[in-house]
N, C-alpha and C. Protein backbone atom coordinates (compact mmCIF):
# COMPACT_ATOMS: atom_id res chain seq x y z
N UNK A 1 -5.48 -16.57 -9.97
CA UNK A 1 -4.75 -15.30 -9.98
C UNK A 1 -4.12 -15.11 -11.36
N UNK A 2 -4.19 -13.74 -11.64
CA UNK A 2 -3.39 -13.51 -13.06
C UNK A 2 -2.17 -13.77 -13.06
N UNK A 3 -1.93 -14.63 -14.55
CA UNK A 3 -0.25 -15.03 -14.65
C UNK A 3 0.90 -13.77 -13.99
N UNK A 4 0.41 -12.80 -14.42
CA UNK A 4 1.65 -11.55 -14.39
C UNK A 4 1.66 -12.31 -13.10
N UNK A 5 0.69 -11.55 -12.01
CA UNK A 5 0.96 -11.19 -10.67
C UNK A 5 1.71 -12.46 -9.85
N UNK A 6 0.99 -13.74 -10.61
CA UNK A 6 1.75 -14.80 -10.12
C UNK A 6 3.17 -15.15 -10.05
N UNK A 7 3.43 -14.68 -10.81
CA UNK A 7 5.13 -14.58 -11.39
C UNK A 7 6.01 -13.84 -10.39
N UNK A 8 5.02 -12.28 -10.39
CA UNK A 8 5.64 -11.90 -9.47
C UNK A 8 5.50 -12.44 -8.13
N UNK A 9 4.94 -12.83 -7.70
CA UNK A 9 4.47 -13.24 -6.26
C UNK A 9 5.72 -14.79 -6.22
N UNK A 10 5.43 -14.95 -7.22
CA UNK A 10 6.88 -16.42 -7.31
C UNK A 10 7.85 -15.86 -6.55
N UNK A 11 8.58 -14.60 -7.56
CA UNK A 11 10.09 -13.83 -7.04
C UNK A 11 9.82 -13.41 -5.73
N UNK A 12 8.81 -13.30 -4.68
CA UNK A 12 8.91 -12.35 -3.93
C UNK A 12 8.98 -11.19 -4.02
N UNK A 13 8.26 -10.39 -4.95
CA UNK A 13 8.46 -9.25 -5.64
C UNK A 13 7.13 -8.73 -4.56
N UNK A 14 7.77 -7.85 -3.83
CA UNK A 14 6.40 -6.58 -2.78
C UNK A 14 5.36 -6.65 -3.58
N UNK A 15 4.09 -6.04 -2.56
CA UNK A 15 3.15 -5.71 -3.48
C UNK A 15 3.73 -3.80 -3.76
N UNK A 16 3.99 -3.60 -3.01
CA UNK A 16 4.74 -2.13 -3.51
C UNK A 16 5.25 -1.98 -4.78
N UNK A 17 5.87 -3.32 -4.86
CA UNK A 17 6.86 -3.21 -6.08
C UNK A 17 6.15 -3.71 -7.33
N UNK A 18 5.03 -4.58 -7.07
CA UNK A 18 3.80 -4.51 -8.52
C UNK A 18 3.30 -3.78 -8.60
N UNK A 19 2.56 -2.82 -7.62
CA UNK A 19 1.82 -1.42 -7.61
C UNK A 19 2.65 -0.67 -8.56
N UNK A 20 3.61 -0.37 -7.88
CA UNK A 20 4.80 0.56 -8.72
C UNK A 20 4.80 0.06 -10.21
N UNK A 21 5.11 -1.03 -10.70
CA UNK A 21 5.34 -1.58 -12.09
C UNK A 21 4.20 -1.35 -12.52
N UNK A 22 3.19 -1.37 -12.38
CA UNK A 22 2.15 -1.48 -13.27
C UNK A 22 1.36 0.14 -12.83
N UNK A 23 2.05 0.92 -11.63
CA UNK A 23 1.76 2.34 -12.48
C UNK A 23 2.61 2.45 -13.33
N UNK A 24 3.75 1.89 -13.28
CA UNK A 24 4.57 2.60 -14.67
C UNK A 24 4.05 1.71 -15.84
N UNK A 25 3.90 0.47 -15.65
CA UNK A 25 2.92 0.13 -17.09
C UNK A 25 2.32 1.09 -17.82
N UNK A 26 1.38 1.65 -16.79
CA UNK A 26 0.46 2.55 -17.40
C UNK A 26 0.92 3.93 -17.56
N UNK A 27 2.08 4.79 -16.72
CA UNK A 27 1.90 5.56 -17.29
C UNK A 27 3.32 6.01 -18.38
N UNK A 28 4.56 5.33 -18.11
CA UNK A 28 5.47 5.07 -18.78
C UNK A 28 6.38 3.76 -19.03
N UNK A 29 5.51 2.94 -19.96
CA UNK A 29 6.16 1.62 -20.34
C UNK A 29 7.36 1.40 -20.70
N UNK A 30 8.16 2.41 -21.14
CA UNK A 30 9.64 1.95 -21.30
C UNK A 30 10.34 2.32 -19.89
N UNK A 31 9.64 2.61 -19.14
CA UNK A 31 9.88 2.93 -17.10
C UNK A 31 9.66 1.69 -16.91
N UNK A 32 8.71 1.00 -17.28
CA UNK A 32 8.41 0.08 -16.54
C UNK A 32 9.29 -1.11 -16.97
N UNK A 33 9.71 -1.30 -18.05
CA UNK A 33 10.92 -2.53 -18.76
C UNK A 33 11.97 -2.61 -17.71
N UNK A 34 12.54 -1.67 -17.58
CA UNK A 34 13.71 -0.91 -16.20
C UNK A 34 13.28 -1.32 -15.43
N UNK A 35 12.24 -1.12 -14.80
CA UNK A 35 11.55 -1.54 -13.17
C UNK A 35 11.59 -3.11 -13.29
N UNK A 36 11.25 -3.84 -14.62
CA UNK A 36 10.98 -5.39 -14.39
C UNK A 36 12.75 -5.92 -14.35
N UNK A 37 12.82 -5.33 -15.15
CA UNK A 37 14.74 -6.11 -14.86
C UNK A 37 15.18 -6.40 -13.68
N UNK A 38 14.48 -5.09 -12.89
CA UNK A 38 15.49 -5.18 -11.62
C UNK A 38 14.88 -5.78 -10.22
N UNK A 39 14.13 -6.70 -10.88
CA UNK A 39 13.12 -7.39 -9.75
C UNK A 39 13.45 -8.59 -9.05
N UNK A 40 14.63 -9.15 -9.96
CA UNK A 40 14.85 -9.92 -9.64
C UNK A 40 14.95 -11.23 -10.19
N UNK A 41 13.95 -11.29 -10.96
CA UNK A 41 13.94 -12.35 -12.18
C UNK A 41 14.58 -13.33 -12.41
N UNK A 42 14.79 -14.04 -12.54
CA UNK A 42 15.82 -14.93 -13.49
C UNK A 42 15.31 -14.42 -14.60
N UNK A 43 16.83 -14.64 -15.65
CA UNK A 43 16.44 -13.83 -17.21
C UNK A 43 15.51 -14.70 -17.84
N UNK A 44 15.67 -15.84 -17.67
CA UNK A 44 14.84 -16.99 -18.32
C UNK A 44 13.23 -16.84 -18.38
N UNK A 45 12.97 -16.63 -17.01
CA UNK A 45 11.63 -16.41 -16.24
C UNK A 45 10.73 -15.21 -16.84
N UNK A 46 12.08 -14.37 -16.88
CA UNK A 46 11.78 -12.65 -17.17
C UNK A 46 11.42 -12.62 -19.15
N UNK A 47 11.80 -13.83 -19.84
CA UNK A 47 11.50 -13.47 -20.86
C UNK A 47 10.25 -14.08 -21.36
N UNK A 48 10.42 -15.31 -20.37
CA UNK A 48 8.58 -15.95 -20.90
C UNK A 48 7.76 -15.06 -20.19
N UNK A 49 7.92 -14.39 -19.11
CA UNK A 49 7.00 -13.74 -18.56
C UNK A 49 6.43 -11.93 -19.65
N UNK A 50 7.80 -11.33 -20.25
CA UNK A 50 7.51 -10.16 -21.19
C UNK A 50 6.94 -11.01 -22.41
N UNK A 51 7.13 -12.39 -22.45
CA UNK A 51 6.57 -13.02 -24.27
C UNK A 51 4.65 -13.17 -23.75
N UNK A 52 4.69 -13.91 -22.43
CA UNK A 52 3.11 -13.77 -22.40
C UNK A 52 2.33 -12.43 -22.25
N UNK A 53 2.93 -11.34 -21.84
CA UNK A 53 2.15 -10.05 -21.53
C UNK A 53 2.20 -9.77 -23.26
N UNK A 54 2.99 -10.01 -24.24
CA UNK A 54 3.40 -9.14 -25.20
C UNK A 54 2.35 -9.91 -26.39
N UNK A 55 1.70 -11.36 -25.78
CA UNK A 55 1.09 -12.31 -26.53
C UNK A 55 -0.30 -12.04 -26.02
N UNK A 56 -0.71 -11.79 -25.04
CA UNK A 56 -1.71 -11.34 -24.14
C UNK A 56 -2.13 -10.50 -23.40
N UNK A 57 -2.23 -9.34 -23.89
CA UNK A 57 -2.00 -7.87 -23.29
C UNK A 57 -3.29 -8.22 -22.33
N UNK A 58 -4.07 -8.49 -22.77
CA UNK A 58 -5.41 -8.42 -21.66
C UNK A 58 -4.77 -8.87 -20.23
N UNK A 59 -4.16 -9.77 -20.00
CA UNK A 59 -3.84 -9.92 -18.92
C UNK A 59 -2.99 -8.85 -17.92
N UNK A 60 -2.47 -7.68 -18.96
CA UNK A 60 -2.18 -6.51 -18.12
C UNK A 60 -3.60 -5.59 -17.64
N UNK A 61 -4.48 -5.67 -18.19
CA UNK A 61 -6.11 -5.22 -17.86
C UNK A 61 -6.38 -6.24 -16.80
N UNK A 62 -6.57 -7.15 -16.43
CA UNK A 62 -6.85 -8.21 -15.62
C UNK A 62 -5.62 -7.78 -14.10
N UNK A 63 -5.00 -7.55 -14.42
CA UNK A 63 -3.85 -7.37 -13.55
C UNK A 63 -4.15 -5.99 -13.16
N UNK A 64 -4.13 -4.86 -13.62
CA UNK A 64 -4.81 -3.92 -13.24
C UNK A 64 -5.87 -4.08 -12.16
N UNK A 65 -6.84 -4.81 -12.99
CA UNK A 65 -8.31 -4.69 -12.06
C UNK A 65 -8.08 -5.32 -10.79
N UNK A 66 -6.93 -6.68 -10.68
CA UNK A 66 -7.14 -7.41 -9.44
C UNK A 66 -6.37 -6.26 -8.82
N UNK A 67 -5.37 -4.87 -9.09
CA UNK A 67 -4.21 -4.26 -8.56
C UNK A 67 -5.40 -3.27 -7.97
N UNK A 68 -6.98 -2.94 -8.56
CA UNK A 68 -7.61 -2.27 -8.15
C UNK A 68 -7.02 -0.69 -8.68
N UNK A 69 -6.80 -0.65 -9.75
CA UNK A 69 -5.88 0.46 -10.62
C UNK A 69 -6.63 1.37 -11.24
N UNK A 70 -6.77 2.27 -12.18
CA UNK A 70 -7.13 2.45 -13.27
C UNK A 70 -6.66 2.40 -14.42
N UNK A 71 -7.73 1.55 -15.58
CA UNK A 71 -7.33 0.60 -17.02
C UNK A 71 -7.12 2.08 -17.60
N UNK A 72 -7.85 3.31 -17.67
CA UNK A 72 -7.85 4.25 -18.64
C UNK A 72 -6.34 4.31 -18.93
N UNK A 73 -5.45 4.75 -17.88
CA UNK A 73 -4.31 4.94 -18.24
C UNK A 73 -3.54 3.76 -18.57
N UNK A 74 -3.90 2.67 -18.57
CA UNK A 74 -3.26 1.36 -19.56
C UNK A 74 -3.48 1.55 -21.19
N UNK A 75 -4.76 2.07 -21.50
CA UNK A 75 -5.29 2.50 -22.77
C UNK A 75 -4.41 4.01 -23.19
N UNK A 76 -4.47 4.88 -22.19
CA UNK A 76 -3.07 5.71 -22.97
C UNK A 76 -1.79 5.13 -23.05
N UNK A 77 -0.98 4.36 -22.28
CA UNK A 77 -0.12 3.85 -22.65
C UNK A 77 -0.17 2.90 -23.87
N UNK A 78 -0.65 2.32 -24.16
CA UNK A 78 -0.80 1.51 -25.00
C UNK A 78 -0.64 2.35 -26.57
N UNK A 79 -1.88 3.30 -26.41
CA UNK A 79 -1.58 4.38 -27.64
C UNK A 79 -0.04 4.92 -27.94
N UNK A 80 0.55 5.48 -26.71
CA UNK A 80 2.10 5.76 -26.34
C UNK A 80 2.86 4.97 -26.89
N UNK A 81 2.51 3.88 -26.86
CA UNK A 81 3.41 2.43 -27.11
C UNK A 81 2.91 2.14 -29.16
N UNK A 82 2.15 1.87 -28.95
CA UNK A 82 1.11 1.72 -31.25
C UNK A 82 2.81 3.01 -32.20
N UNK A 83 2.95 2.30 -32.74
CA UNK A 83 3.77 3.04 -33.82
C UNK A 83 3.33 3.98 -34.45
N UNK A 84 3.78 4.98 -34.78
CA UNK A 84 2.86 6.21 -35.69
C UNK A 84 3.13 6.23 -37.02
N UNK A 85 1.93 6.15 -37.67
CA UNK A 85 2.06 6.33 -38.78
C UNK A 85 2.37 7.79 -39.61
């Protein structure tokens, strides 16, 4: 199973409540920072867990696919998210 989901599945975090996070992954990522805080986390947990997504984005694509989602809108967020030059 993908790290993310595992993590969450650690906290007892719903599947409602990953569905939800990772539509807001995709369609508003600074929604979704908010949504992970309040999951429950330990802060500790919560920061290796934002350092591996932030080190390994693929695993938010992987997490998607097992969520049965669509990646397109991970790929607009992502653009949303790229700094503008």
């Amino acid at each position: 199973m993908n790290p993310i989901l595992t993590t969450l599945k650690e906290y007892n975090v719903s599947d409602e409540k990953v569905s939800e996070l990772f539509k807001a992954l995709t369609d508003n990522p600074m929604m979704a920072m908010a949504l992970i805080q309040d999951l429950g986390i330990p802060q500790e947990k919560l920061q290796q867990l934002i350092m591996t997504i932030m080190t390994n984005p693929d695993l938010i694509k992987e997490a998607v696919d097992e969520l049965g989602l669509d990646f397109s809108k991970v790929e607009e967020a992502k653009a949303k998210m790229a700094p503008q030059s």
